[in-house]
Protein backbone atom coordinates (compact mmCIF):
# COMPACT_ATOMS: atom_id res chain seq x y z
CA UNK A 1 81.16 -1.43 28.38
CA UNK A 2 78.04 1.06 29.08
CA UNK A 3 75.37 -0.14 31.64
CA UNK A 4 71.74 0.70 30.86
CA UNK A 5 69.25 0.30 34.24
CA UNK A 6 65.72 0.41 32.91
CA UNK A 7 63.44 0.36 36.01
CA UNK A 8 59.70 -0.82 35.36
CA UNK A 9 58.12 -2.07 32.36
CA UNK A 10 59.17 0.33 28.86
CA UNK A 11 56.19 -0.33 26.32
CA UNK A 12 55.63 1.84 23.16
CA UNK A 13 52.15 1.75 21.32
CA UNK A 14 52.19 1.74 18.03
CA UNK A 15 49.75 4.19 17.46
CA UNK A 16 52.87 7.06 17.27
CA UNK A 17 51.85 8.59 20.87
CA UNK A 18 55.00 7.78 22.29
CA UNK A 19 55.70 6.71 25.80
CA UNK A 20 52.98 6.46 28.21
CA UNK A 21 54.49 7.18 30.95
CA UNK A 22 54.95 11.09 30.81
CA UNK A 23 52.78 13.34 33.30
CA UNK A 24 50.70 16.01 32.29
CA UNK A 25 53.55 18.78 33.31
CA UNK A 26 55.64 17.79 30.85
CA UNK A 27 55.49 19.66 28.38
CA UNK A 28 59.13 19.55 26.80
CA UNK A 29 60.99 17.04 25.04
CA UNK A 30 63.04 15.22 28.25
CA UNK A 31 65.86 12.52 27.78
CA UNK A 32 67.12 10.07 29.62
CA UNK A 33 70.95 10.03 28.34
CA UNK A 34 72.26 7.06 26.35
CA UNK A 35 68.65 5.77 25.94
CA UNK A 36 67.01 8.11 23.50
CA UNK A 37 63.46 8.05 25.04
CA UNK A 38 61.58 11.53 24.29
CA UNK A 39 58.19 12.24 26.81
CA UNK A 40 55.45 13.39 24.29
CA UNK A 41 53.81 16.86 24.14
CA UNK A 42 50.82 18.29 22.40
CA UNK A 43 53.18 20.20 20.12
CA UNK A 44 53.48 17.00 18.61
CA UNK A 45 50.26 16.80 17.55
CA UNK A 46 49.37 20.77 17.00
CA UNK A 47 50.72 24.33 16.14
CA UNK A 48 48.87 27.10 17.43
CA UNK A 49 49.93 30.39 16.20
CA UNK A 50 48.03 34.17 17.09
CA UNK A 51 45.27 35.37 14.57
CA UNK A 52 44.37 38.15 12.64
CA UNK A 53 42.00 39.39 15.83
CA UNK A 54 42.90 42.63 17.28
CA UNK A 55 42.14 44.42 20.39
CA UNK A 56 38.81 46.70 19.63
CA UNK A 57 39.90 50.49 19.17
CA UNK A 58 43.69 48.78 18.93
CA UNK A 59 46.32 46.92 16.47
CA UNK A 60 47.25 45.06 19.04
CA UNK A 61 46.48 41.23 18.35
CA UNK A 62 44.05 39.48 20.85
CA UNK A 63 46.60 36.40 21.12
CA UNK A 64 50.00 36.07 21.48
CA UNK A 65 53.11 33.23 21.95
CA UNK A 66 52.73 29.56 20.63
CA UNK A 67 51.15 25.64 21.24
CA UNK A 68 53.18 25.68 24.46
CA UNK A 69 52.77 29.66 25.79
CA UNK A 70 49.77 31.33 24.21
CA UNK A 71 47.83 33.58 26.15
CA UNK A 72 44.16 35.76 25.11
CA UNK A 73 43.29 39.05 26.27
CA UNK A 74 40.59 40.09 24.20
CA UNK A 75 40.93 43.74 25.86
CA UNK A 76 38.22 46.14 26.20
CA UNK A 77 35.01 44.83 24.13
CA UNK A 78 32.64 47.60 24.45
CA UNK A 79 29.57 46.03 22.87
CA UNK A 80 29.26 42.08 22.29
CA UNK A 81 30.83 40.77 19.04
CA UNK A 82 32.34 37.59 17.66
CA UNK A 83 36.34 37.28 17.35
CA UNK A 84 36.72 34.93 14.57
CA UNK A 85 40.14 34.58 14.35
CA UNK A 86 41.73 34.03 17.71
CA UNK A 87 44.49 31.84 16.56
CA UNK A 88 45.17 28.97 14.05
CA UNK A 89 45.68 25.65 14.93
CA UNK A 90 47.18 23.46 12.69
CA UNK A 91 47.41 19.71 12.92
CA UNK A 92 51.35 18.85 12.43
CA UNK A 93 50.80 15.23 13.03
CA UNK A 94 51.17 12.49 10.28
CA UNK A 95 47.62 10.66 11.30
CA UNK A 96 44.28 12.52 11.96
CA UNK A 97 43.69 13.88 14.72
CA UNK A 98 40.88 15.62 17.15
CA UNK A 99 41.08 19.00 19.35
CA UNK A 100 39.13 20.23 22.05
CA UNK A 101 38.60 23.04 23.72
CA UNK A 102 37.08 23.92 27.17
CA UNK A 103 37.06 27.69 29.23
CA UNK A 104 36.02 27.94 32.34
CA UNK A 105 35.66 31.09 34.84
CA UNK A 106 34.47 33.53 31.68
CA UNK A 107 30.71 34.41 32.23
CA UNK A 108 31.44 37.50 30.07
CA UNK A 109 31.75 34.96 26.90
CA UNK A 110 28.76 33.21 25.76
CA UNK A 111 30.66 30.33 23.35
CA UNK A 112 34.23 29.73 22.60
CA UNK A 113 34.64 27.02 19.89
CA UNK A 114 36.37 26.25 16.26
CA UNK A 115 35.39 28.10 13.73
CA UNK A 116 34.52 24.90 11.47
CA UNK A 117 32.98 22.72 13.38
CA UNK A 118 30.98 25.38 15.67
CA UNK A 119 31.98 23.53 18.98
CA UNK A 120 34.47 22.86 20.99
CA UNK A 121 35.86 19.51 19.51
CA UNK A 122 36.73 19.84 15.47
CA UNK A 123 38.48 16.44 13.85
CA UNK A 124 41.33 17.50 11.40
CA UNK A 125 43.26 15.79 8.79
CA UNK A 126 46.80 15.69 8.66
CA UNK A 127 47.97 19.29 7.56
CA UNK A 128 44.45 20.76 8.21
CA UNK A 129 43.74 23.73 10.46
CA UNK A 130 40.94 25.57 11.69
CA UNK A 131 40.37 29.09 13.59
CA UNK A 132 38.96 29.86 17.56
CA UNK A 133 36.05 31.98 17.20
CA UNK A 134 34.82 33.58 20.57
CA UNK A 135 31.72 35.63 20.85
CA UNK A 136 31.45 37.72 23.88
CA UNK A 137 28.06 38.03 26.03
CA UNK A 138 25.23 40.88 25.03
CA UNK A 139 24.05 39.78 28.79
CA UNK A 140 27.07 40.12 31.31
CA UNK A 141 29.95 42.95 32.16
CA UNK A 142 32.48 43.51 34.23
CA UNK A 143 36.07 41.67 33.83
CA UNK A 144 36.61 38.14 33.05
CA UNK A 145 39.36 35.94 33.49
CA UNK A 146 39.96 32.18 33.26
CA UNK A 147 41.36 29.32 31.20
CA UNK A 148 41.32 27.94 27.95
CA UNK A 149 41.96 24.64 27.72
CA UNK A 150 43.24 23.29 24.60
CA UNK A 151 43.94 19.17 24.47
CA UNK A 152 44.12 16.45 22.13
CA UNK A 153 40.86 14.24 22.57
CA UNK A 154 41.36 10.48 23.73
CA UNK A 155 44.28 11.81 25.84
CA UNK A 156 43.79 13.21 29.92
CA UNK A 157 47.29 14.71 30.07
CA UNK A 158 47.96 16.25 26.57
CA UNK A 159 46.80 19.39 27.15
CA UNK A 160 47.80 22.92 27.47
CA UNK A 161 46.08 25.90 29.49
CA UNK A 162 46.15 29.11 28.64
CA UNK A 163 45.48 32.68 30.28
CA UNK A 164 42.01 34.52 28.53
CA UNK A 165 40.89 37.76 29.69
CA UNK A 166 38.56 40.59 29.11
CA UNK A 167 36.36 43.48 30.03
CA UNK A 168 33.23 43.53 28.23
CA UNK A 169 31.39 46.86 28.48
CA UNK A 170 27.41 46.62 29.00
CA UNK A 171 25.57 46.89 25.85
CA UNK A 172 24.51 50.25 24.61
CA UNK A 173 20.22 51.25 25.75
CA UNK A 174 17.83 51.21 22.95
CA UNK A 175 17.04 54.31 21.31
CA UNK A 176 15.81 57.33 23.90
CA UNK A 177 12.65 59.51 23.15
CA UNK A 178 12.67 63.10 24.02
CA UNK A 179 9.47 64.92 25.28
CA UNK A 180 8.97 68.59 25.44
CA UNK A 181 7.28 69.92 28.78
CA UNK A 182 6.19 72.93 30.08
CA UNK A 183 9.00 75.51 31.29
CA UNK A 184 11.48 74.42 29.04
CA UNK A 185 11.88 71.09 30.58
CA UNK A 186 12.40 68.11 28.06
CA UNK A 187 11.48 64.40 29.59
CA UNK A 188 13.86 62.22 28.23
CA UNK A 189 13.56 57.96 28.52
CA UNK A 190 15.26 54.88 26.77
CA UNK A 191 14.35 51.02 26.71
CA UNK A 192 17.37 49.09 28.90
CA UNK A 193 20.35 47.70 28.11
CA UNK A 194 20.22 44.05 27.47
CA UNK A 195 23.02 43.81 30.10
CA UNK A 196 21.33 42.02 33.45
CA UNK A 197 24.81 41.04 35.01
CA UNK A 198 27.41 44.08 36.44
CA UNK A 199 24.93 46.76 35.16
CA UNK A 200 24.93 49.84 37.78
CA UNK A 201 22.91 52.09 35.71
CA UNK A 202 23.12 55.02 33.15
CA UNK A 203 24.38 58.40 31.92
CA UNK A 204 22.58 61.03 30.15
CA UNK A 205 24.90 63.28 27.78
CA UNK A 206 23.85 66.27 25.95
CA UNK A 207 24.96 68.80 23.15
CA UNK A 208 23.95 72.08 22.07
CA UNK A 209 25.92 71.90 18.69
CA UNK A 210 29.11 71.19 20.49
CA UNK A 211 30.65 68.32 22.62
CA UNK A 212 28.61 66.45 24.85
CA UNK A 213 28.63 66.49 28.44
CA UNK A 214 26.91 64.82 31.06
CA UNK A 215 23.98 66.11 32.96
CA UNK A 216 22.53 63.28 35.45
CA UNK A 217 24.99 63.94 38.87
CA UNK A 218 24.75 60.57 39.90
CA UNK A 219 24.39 57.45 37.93
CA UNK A 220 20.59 56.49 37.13
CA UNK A 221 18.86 53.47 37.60
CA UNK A 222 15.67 54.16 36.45
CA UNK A 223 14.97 54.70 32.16
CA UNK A 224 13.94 58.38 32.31
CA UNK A 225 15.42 61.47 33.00
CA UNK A 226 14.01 65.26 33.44
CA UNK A 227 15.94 68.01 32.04
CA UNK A 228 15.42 71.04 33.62
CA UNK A 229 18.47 72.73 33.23
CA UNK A 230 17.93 74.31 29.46
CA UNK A 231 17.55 77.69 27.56
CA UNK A 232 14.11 78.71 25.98
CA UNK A 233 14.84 78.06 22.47
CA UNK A 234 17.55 76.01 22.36
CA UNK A 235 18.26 72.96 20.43
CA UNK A 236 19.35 69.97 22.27
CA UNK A 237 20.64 66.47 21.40
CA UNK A 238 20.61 63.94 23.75
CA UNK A 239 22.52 60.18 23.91
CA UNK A 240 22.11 57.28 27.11
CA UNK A 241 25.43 55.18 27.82
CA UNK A 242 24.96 52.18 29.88
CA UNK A 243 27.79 51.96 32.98
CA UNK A 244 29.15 48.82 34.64
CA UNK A 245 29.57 47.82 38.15
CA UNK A 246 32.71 46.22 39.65
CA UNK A 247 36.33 47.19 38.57
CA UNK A 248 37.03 48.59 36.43
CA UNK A 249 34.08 50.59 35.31
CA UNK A 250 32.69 50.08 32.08
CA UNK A 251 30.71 52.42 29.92
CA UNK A 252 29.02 50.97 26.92
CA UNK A 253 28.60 53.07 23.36
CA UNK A 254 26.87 55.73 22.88
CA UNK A 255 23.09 55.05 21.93
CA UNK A 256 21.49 56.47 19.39
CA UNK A 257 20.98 60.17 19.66
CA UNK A 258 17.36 62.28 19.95
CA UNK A 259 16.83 65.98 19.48
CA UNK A 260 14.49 68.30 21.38
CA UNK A 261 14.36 71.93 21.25
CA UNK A 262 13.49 73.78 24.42
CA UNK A 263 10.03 75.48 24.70
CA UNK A 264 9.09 77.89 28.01
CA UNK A 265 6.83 80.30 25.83
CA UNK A 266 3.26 79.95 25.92
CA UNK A 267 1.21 80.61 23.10
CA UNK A 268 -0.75 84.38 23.50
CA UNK A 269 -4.07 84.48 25.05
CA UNK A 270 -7.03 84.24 23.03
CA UNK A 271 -9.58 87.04 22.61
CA UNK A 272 -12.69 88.49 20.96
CA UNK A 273 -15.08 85.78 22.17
CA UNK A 274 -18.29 86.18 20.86
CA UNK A 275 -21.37 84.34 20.44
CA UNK A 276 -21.43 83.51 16.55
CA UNK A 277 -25.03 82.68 16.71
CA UNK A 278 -25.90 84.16 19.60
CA UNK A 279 -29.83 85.16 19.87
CA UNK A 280 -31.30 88.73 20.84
CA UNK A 281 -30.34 91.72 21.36
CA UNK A 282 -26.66 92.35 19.51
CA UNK A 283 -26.81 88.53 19.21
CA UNK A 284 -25.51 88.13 22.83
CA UNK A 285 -27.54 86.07 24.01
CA UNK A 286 -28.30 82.40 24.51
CA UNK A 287 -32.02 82.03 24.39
CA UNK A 288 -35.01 78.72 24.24
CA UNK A 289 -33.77 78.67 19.88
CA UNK A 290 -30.15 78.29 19.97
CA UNK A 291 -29.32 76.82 23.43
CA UNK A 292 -29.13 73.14 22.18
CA UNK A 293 -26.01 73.99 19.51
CA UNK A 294 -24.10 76.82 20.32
CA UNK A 295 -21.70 78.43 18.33
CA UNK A 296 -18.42 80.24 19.86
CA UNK A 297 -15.55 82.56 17.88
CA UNK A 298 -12.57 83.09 19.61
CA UNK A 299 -9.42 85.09 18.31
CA UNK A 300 -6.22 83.78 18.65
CA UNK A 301 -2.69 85.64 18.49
CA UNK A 302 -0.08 86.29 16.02
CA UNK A 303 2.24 83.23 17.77
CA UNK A 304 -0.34 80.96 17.40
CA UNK A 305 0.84 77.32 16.27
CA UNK A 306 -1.31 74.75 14.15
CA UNK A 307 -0.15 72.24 17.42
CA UNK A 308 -1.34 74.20 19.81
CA UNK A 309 -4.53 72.86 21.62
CA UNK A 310 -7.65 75.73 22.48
CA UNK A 311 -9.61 74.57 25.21
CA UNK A 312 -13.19 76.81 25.85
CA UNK A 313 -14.92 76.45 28.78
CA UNK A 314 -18.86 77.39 28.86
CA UNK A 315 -19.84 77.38 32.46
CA UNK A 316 -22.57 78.32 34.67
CA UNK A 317 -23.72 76.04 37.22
CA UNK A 318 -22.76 73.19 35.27
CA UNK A 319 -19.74 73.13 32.92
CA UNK A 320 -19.39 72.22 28.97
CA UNK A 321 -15.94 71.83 27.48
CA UNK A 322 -14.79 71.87 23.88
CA UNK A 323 -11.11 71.92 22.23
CA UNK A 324 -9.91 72.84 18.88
CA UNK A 325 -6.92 73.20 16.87
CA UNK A 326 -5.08 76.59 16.59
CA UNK A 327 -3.85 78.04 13.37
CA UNK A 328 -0.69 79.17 11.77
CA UNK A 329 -0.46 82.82 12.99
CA UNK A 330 -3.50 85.20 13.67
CA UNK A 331 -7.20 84.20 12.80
CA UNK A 332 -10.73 82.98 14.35
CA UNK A 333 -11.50 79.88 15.30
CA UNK A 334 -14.89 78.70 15.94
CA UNK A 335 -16.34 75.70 18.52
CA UNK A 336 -19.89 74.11 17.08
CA UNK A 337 -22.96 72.59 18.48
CA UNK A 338 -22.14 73.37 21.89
CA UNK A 339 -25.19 71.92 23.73
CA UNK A 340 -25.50 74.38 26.94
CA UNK A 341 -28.85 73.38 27.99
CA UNK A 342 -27.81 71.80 31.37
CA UNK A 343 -26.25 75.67 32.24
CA UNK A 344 -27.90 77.79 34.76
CA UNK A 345 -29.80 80.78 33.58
CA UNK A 346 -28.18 84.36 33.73
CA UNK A 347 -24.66 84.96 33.21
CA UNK A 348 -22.69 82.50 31.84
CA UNK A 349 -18.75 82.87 31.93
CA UNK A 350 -16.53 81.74 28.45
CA UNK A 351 -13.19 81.36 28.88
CA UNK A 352 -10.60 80.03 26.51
CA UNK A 353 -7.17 78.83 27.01
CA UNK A 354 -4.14 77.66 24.05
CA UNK A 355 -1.74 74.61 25.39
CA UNK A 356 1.49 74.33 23.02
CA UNK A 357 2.62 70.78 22.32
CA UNK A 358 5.41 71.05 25.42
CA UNK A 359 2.35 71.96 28.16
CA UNK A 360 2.65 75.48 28.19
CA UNK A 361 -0.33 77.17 28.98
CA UNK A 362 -1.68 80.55 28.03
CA UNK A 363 -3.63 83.34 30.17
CA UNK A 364 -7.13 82.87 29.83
CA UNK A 365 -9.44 85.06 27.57
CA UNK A 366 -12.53 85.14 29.17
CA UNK A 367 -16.33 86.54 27.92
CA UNK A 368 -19.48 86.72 30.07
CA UNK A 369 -23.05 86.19 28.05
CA UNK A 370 -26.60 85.78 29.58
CA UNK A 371 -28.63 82.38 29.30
CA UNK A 372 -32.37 83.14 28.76
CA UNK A 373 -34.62 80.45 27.95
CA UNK A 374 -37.95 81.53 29.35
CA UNK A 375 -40.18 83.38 26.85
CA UNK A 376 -42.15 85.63 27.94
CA UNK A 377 -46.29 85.01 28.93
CA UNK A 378 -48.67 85.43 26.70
CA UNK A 379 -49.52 89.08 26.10
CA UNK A 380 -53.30 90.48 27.15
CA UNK A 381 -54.87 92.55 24.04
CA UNK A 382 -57.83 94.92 23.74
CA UNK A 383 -59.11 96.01 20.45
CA UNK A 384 -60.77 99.79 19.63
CA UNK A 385 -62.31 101.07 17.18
CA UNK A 386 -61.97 104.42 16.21
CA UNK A 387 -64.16 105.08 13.42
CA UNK A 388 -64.11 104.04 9.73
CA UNK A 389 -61.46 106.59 8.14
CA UNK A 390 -59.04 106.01 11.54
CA UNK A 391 -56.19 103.68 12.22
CA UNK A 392 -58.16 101.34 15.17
CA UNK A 393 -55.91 100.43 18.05
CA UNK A 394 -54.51 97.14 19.90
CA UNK A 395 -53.43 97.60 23.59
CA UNK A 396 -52.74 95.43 26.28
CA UNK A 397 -49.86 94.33 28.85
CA UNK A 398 -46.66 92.49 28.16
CA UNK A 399 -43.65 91.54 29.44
CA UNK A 400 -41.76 94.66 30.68
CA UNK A 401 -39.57 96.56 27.52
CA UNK A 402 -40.72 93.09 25.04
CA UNK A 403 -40.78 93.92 21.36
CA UNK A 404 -44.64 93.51 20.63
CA UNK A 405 -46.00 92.62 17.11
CA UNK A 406 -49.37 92.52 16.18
CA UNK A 407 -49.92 90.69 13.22
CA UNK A 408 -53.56 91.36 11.59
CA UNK A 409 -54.58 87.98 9.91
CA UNK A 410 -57.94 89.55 8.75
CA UNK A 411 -59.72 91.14 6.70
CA UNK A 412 -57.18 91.21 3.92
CA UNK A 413 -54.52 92.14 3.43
CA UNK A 414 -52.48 90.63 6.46
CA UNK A 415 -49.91 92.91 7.93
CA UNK A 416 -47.82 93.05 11.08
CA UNK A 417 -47.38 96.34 13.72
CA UNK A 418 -44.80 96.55 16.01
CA UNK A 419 -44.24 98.43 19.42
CA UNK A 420 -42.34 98.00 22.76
CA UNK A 421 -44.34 97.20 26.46
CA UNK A 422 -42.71 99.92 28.79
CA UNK A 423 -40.95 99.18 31.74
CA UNK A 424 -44.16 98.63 33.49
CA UNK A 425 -45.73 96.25 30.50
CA UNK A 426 -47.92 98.98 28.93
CA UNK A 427 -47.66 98.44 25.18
CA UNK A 428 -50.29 100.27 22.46
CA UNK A 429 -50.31 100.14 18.78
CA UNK A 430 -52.50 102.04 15.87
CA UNK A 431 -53.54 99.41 13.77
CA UNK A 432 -55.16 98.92 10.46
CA UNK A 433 -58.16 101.40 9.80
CA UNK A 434 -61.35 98.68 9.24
CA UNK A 435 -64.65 100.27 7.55
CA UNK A 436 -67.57 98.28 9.85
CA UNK A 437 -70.53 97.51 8.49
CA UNK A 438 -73.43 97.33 10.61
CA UNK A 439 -75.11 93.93 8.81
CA UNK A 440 -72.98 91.99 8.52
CA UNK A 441 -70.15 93.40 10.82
CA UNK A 442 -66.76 93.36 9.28
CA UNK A 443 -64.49 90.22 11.51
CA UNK A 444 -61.05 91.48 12.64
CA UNK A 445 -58.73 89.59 13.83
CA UNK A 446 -55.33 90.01 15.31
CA UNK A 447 -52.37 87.68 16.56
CA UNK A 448 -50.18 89.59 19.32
CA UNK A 449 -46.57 88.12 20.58
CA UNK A 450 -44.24 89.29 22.96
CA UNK A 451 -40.34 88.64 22.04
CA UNK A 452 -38.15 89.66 25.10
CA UNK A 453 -34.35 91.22 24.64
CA UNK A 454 -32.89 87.16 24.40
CA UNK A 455 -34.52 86.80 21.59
CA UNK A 456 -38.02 84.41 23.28
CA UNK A 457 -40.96 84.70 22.06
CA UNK A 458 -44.13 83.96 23.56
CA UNK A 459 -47.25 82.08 22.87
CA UNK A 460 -49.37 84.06 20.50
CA UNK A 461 -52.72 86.16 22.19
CA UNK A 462 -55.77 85.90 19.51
CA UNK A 463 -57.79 89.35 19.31
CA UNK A 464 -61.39 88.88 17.46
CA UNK A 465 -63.66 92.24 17.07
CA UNK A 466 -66.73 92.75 14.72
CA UNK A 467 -66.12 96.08 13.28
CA UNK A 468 -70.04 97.60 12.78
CA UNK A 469 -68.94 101.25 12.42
């Protein structure tokens, strides 16, 4: 006859648990010979098999083994996605039944939980399964490792922990901007990467119509970066890759790309700047008329770009300023209602200047024209009479080398004479030839003004003589 020793108290629940007296490290089925008491495990309850998750860039599934040796290694993840299908877990009990799930030690995922509930408990039905979804962090790099906890709720021992792992890459930096500058150089900046954990800074990588290479020597940790090392001319495209701290390194996507072509030429300079309504003499001048609302041609080049920028300068004393758009190719351009009042009198200096859209900067055409505002004083007039069948005579002094006109107003009909003062002032004219009469004397009258070479004219001198002759 067998003897069977039984020490404690044996009680089985009901509920289809088992016995309660099994520790948490058991996880296999142990006997006692003769007896036929099994410990329980959570393979009782669930099958958990790998899912249709792979490795990113790989075939190689994310999970592998079973309910009692699964382990996760989500591999390289080099921007933040959701892994839907983990693994399955199925509930093989005959009752319903509730799983949980817990990880701990992975800052690099942001939620871990079944795929239909959207937590980490989910309540299935005998037969019934669900998937782990597990979305990685758009916020924290580097390498993760920890534990996944899966356990059957209601129960502090039936549980089973498994390995997870990963290396999440930063997330790719928004989409750079390009800028051309002068000298070829092309300014180059991007918004950051949404990473704020393990982030040690960025790459620049450029192409020229082949593969890309990196420029910056060491990594940046600012969001802009000056190329200076380019060819006049030459296309360029240009791409930003976020880089991880910690081991390993990690080096996010590329970002979107931006193009930028070179530019170290400046546009030609301009020339043939000329006074378009210039006063005086060869209308050169600026004079008492004009002086409020200049107008300025200047001549640009062959290479001359609708982007370029033309900035004239009008300066003499003071300063006016003035820009205007270039054209396609050769032609004039000209600046309007330049107000150079506040200007100095005597020469004034013109000079012109074409910026292309990368800051390149032309020679300067330059011009010099003469400010002259101040008419000249009135003129002094004398009036002779040299008989009835003669031309009479208007003389006087002027403003040295002024054009003179003498305008006779009466008798009828009016007509104008015209002479120059001489160097010293001296200016005569034969007039109109006036028949006197003795009773009542014929009334002659002339208006005399004295316009010098800017194009000012004086205040009129009245001349009144009573012809008798």
């Amino acid at each position: 006859m067998r003897k069977l020793v039984v020490v404690g108290c044996l009680c089985l629940a009901a509920s289809g648990l088992g016995a309660g007296f099994s520790a948490a490290a058991f996880t296999r089925s142990t006997s006692v010979p003769a007896n036929g008491i099994t410990a329980d495990a959570l393979r009782n309850y669930f099958s958990v098999t790998p899912g249709s998750d792979v490795q990113p860039g790989t075939s190689n599934a994310v999970a592998g083994g079973d309910v009692d040796s699964l382990s996760i290694d989500l591999g390289t993840v080099p921007s933040a996605r959701t892994f839907s299908n983990v693994f399955r877990i199925t509930n093989v009990s005959g009752a319903t039944r509730t799983a949980t799930l817990t990880l701990s030690s992975v800052s690099q995922v942001s939620s871990a939980v079944f795929a239909s509930s959207g937590s980490g408990s989910v309540t299935l039905a005998a037969g019934a399964s669900t998937t782990l979804s597990v979305t990685t962090s758009a916020t924290v790099a580097g390498r993760g490792v920890g534990t996944l906890r899966l356990g059957l709720s209601g129960s502090s021992w039936l549980y089973r922990d498994y390995t997870f792992r990963l290396d999440e890459a930063p997330q790719a930096p928004g989409a750079p901007t390009a800028a051309q500058k002068p000298a070829g150089r092309i300014d180059l900046s991007w918004p950051a990467s949404s990473t704020t954990t393990n982030l040690a800074g960025y790459d620049v990588y450029r192409s020229s119509g082949g593969a890309y290479t990196k420029i910056n020597g060491t990594l940046l940790t600012t969001l802009a970066y000056s190329d200076t090392a380019t060819v006049d001319g030459t296309a360029y495209t240009y791409k930003v890759l976020a880089v991880s701290s910690g081991i390993p390194v990690l080096t996010s996507v590329d970002s979107t790309t931006v193009n930028a072509t070179a530019d170290a030429t400046p546009p030609g300079q301009p020339s043939g700047i000329v006074l378009a309504n210039g006063g005086g003499g060869g209308g050169a001048y600026i004079n008492a008329a004009n002086a409020g609302s200049i107008s300025i041609s200047v001549n640009l080049p062959a290479n001359s770009l609708t982007t370029d920028t033309v900035q004239l300068t009008v300066s003499h004393g003071a300063s006016v300023t003035a820009s205007h758009a270039g054209l396609a190719g050769a032609g004039t351009i000209t600046f309007t209602g330049l107000n150079l009042s506040g200007l100095n009198e005597g020469g004034v200096t013109i000079s012109a200047i074409s910026t292309d859209l990368a800051g390149n900067v032309s020679t300067a055409g330059t011009a010099t024209v003469t400010k002259d505002t101040v008419a000249p004083g009135v003129p002094t007039a004398n009036y002779t009479d040299n008989n009835n069948a003669n031309a009479d005579q208007v003389s006087g002094t002027a403003e040295a080398n002024a054009s003179i006109a003498v305008t006779k107003t009466a008798p009828a009909p009016t007509a104008t004479y015209s002479t120059t003062a001489s160097g010293a002032g001296a200016y005569s004219v034969l007039v109109a030839a006036v028949a006197g009469k003795p009773n009542p004397p014929t009334a002659v009258t002339y208006t005399i003004t004295a316009t010098d070479a800017a194009g000012n004219t004086s205040g009129a001198a009245t001349l009144n003589y009573n012809d008798t002759k």
